[in-house]
Protein backbone atom coordinates (compact mmCIF):
# COMPACT_ATOMS: atom_id res chain seq x y z
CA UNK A 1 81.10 -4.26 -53.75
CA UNK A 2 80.50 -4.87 -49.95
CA UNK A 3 82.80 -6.00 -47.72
CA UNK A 4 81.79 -9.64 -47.47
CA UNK A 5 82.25 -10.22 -51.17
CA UNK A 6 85.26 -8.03 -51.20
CA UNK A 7 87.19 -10.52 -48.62
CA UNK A 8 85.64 -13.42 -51.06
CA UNK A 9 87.48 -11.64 -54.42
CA UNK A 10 90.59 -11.19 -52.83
CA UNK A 11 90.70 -14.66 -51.52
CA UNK A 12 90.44 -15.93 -54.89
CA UNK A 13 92.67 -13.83 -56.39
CA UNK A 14 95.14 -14.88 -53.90
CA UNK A 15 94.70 -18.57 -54.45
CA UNK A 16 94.65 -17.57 -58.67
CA UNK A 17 98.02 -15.91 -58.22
CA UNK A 18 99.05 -18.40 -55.90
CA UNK A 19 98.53 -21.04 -58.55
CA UNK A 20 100.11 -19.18 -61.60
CA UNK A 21 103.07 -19.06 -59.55
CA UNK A 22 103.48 -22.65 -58.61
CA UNK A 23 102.58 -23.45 -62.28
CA UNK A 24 105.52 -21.13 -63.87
CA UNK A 25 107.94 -22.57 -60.93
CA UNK A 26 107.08 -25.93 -62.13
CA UNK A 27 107.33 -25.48 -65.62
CA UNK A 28 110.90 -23.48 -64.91
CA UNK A 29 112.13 -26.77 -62.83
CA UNK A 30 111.01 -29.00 -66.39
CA UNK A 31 112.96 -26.16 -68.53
CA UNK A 32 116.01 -26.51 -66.57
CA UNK A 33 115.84 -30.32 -66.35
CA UNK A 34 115.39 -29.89 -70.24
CA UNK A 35 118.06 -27.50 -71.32
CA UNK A 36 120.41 -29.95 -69.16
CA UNK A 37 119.68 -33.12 -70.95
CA UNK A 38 120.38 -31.33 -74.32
CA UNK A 39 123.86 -30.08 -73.47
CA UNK A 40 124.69 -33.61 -72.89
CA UNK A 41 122.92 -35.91 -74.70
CA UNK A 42 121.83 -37.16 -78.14
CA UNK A 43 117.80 -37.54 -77.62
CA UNK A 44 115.90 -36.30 -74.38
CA UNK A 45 112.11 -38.12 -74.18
CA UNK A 46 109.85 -35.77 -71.87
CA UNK A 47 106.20 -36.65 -70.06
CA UNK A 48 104.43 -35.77 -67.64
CA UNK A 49 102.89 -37.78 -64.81
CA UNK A 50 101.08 -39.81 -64.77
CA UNK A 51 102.97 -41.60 -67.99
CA UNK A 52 100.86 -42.52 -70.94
CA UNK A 53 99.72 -45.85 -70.34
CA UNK A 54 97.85 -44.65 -67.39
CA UNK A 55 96.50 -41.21 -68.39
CA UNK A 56 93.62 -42.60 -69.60
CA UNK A 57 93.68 -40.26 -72.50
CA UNK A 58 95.03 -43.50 -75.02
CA UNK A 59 94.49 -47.22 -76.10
CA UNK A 60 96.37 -48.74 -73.39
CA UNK A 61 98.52 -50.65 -75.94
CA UNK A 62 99.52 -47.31 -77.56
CA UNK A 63 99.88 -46.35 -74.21
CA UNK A 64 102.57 -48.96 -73.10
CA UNK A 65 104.73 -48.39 -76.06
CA UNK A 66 105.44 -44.96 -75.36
CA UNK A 67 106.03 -45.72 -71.74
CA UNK A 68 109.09 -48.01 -73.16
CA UNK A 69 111.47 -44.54 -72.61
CA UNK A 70 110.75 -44.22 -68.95
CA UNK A 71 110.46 -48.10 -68.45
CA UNK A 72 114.00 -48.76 -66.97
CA UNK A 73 114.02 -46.19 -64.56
CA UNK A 74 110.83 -47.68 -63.05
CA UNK A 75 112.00 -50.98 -63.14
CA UNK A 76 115.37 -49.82 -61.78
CA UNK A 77 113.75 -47.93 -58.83
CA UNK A 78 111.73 -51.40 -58.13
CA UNK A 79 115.37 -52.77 -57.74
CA UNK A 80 115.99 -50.11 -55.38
CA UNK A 81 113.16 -50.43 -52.81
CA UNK A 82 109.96 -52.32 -52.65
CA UNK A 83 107.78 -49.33 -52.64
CA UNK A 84 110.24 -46.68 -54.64
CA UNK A 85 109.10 -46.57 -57.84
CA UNK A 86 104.92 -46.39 -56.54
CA UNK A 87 106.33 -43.37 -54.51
CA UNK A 88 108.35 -41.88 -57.18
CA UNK A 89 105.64 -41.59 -59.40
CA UNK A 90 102.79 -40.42 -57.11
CA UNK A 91 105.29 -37.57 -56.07
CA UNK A 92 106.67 -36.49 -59.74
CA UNK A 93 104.84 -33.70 -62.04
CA UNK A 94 107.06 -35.04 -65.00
CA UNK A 95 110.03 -37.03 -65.72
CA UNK A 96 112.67 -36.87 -68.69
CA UNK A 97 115.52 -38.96 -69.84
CA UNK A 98 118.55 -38.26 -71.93
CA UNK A 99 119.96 -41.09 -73.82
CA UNK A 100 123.21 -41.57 -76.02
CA UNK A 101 125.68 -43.88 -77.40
CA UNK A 102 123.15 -46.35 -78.58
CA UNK A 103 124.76 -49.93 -78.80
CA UNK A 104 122.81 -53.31 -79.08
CA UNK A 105 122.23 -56.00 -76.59
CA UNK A 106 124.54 -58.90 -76.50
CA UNK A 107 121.22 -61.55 -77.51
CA UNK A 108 117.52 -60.25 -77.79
CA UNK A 109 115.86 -57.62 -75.64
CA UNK A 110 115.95 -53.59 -75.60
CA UNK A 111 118.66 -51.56 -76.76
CA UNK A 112 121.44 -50.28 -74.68
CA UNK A 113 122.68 -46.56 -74.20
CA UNK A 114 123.93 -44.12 -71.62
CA UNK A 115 121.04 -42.90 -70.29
CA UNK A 116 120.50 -40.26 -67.21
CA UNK A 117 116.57 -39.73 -65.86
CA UNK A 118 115.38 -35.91 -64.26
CA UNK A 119 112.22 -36.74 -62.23
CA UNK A 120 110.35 -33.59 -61.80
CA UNK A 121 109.12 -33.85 -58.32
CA UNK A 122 105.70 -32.55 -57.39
CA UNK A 123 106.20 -29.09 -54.92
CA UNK A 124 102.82 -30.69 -52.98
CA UNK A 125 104.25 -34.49 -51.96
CA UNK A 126 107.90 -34.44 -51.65
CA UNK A 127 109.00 -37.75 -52.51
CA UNK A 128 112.42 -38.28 -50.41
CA UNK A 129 114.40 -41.28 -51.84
CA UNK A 130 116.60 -41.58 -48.94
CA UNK A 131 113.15 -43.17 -47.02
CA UNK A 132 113.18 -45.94 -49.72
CA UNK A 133 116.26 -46.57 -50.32
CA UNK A 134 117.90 -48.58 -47.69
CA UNK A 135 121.48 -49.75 -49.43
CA UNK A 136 124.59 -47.81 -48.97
CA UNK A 137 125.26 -44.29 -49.91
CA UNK A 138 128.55 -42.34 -50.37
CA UNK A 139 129.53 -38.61 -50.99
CA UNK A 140 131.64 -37.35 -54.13
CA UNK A 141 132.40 -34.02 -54.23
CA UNK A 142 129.60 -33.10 -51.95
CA UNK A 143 126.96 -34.75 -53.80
CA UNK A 144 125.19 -37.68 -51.77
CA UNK A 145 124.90 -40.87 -54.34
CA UNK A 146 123.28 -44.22 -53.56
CA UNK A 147 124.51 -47.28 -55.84
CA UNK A 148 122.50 -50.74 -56.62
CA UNK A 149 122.64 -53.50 -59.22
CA UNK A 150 119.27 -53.39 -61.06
CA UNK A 151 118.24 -56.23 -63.91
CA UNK A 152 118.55 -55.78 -67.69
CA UNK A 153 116.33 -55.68 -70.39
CA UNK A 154 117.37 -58.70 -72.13
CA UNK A 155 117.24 -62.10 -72.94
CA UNK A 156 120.19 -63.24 -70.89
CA UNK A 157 120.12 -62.69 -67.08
CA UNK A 158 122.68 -59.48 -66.42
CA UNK A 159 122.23 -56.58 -64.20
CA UNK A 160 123.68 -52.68 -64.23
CA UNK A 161 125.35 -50.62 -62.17
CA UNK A 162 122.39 -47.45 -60.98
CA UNK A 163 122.95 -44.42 -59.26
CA UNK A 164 120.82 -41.95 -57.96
CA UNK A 165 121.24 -38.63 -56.53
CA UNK A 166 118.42 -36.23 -55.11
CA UNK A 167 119.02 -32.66 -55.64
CA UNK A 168 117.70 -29.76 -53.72
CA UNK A 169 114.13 -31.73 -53.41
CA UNK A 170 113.13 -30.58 -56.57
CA UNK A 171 114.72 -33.63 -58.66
CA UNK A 172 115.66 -36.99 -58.44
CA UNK A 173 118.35 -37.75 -61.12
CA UNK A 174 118.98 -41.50 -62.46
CA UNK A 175 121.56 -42.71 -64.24
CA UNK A 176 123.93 -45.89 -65.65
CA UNK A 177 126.93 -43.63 -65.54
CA UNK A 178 128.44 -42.15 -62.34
CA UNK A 179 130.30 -39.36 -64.53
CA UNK A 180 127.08 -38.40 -66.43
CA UNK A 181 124.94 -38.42 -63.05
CA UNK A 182 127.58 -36.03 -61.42
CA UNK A 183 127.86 -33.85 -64.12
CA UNK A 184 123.40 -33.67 -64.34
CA UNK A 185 123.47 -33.00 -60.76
CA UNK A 186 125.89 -30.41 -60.42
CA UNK A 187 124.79 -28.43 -63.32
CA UNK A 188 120.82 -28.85 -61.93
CA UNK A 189 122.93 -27.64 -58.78
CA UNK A 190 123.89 -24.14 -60.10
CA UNK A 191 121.65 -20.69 -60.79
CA UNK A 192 119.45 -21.33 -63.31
CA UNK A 193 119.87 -19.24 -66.59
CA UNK A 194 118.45 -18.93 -70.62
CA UNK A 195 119.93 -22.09 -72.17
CA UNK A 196 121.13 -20.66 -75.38
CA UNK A 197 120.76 -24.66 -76.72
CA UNK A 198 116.82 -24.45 -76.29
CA UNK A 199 117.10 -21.22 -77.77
CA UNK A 200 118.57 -22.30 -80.85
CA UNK A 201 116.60 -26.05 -81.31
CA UNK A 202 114.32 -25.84 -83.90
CA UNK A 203 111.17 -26.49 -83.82
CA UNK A 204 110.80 -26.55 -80.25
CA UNK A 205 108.94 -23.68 -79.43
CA UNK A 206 105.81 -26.12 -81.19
CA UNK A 207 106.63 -28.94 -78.79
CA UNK A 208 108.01 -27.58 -75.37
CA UNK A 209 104.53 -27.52 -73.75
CA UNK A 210 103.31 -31.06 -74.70
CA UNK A 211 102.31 -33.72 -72.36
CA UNK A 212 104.45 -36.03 -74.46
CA UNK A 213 107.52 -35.43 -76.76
CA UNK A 214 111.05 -36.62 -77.85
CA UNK A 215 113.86 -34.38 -79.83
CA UNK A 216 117.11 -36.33 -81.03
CA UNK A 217 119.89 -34.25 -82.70
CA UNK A 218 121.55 -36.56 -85.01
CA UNK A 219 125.43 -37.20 -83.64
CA UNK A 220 126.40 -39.65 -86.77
CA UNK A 221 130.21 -39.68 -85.53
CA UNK A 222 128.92 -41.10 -82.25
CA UNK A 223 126.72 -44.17 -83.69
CA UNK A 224 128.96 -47.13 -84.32
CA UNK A 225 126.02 -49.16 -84.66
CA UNK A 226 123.23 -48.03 -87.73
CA UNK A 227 120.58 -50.25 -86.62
CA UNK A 228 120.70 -50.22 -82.62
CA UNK A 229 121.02 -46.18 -82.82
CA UNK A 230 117.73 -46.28 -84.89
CA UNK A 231 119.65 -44.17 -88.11
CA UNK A 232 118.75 -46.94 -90.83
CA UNK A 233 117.15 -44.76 -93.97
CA UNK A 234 117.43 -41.76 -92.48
CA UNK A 235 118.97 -39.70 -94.71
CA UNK A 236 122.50 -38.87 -94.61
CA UNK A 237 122.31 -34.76 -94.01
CA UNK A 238 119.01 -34.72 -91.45
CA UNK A 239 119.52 -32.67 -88.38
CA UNK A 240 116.93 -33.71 -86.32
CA UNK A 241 114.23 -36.23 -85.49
CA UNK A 242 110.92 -34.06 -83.32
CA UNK A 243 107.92 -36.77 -82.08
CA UNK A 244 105.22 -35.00 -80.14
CA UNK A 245 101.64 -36.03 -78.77
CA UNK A 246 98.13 -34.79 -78.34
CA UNK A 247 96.69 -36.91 -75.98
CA UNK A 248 93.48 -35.50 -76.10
CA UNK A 249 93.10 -35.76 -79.70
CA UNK A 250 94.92 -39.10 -80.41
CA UNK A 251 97.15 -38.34 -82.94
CA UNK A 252 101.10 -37.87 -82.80
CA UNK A 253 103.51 -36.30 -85.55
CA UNK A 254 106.81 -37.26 -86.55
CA UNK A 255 109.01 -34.35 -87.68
CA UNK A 256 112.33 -34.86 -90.00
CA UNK A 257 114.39 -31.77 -90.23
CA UNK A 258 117.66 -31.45 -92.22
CA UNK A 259 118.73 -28.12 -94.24
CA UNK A 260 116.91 -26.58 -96.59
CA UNK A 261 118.88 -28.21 -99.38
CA UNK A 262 118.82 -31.58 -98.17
CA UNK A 263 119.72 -34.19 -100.71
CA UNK A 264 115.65 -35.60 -100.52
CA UNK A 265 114.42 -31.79 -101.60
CA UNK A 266 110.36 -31.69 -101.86
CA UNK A 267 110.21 -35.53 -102.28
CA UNK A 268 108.48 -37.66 -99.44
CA UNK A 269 110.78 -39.24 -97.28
CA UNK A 270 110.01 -43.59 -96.56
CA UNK A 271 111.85 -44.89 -93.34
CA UNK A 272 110.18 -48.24 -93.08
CA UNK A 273 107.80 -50.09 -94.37
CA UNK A 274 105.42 -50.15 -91.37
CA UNK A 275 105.20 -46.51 -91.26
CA UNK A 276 103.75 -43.57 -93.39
CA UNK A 277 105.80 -41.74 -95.59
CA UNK A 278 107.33 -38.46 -94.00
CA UNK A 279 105.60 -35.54 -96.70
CA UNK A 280 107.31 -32.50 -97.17
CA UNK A 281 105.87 -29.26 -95.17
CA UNK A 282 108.53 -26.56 -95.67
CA UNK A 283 111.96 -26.38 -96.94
CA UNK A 284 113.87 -28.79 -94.97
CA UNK A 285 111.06 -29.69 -92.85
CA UNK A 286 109.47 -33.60 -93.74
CA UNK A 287 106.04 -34.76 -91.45
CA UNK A 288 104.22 -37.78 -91.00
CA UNK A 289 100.76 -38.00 -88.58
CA UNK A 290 100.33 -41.36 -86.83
CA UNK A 291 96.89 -42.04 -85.50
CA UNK A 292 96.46 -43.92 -82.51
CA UNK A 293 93.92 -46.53 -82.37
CA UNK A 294 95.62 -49.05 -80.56
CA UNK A 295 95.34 -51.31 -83.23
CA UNK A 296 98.38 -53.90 -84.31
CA UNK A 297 99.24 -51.17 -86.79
CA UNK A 298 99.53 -48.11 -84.40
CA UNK A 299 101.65 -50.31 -82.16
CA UNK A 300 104.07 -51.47 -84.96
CA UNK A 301 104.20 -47.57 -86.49
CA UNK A 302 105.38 -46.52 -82.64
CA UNK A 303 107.45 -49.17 -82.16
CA UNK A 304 109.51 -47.81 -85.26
CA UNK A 305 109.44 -44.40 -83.69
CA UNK A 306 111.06 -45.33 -80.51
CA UNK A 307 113.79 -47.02 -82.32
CA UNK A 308 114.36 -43.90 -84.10
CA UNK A 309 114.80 -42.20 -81.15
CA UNK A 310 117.50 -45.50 -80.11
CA UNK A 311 115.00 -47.03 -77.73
CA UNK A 312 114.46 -50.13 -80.18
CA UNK A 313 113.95 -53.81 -79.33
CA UNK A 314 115.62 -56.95 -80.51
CA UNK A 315 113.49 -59.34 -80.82
């Protein structure tokens, strides 16, 4: 090899490493964010950006429903600054939200929870909230937090308390509760280590790598209300609740998982009447495949599935 295409090798080689390392530091940042949504809440919805109604990869109706999990925190960014949530998203690589304590609305619209966003930001355009947000901010316990009222989603005009806190320019954490964002931020604040809770989820070696997925381990002491928590005919010893996404290929699956002696044994599993049964695929393990054509039926069938996950509407 001469010299002039020996230069040219190790030039791409150096941008090939280059971007393998930036890749596994960005998927490292999403782990972390991950394994710290699971020590603290009940379901954690992950996807990258851009969100699924404007990948391009689905029906755009398909597209919007599963947007409904990331929904509020663009809306409450809006509230936040005029041109927030457009530069939140064109700086994120992904964004995730952990969600718990699922409760209904007081008339019609979506249901309520304590909820607390990660925003993955992208390592190339730094998004820096403090630009956009122009309200006041305050420190607690070291931690800089800005506060703002930002509207419901329900029939009845009502606004919530937000807070937001930026940490070390690699996330921007949301939240409705000022305990829950402190407690996200300080723990996205310390080394990073194995989370022995991702170790031990099931099934989520299958899922971790998706553009789009949602895990909920079932808290039933927690849910004072069935229907706004989304348990309605699930059955009484299930575990978990897995939802995952090809977006190339259209198609999502639902996963069920409860012990291997579950009181439904090999038997199909129905949860509603707008969606297909849940089949049996190993001990313990039930699975129904949702097709998305962004027909009236593939909008109905994912409308269940967020309520299952406790991000249901009343309507």
């Amino acid at each position: 090899m001469d010299r002039k295409h020996m230069c040219k090798f190790l030039v791409l080689a150096a941008a090939l490493s280059f971007a393998c390392t930036r890749g596994a530091a960005q998927m490292n940042h999403e782990y972390r964010a991950a394994a710290v949504l699971f020590d603290g809440f009940e379901t954690v919805f992950y996807s990258k950006v851009p969100l699924p109604s404007s990948s391009g990869k689905l029906p755009q109706q398909d597209g919007e429903v599963m947007d409904a999990p990331f929904a509020y925190l663009i809306e409450s960014v809006k509230a936040a600054g005029e041109h927030a949530a457009g530069g939140m998203l064109a700086g994120s690589e992904a964004i995730l939200v952990g969600a718990k304590d699922f409760r209904a609305p007081e008339g019609l619209g979506g249901v309520q929870s304590r909820f607390c966003y990660i925003v993955v930001l992208s390592q190339q355009n730094k998004f820096d909230f403090a630009k956009q947000f122009k309200g006041p901010r305050e420190s607690l316990e070291g931690l800089e937090v800005w506060k703002w009222q930002a509207p419901l989603f329900e029939e009845a005009p009502s606004t919530a308390t937000i807070y937001a806190a930026q940490i070390e320019g690699v996330y921007l954490v949301v939240s409705n509760s000022l305990s829950e964002l402190q407690s996200v931020s300080l723990r996205l604040k310390r080394p990073a280590g194995e989370s022995q809770t991702l170790r031990s989820l099931r099934g989520w070696q299958s899922i971790n790598r998706g553009e789009f997925w949602a895990y909920r381990r079932y808290r039933r002491s927690q849910a004072a209300d069935q229907v706004a928590a989304g348990m309605v005919g699930i059955p009484q010893d299930a575990e978990a609740l897995v939802f995952s996404v090809d977006l190339e290929k259209r198609v999502a699956v639902l996963r069920l998982l409860g012990p291997a002696g579950s009181e439904a044994g090999r038997k199909s599993i129905t949860i509603n009447s707008a969606m297909p049964a849940l089949d049996p695929r190993e001990l313990g393990a039930w699975e129904a495949r949702i097709a998305m054509f962004g027909d009236e039926q593939t909008v109905k069938r994912l409308f269940v599935v967020m309520g299952m996950f406790g991000f249901g509407v009343y309507l």
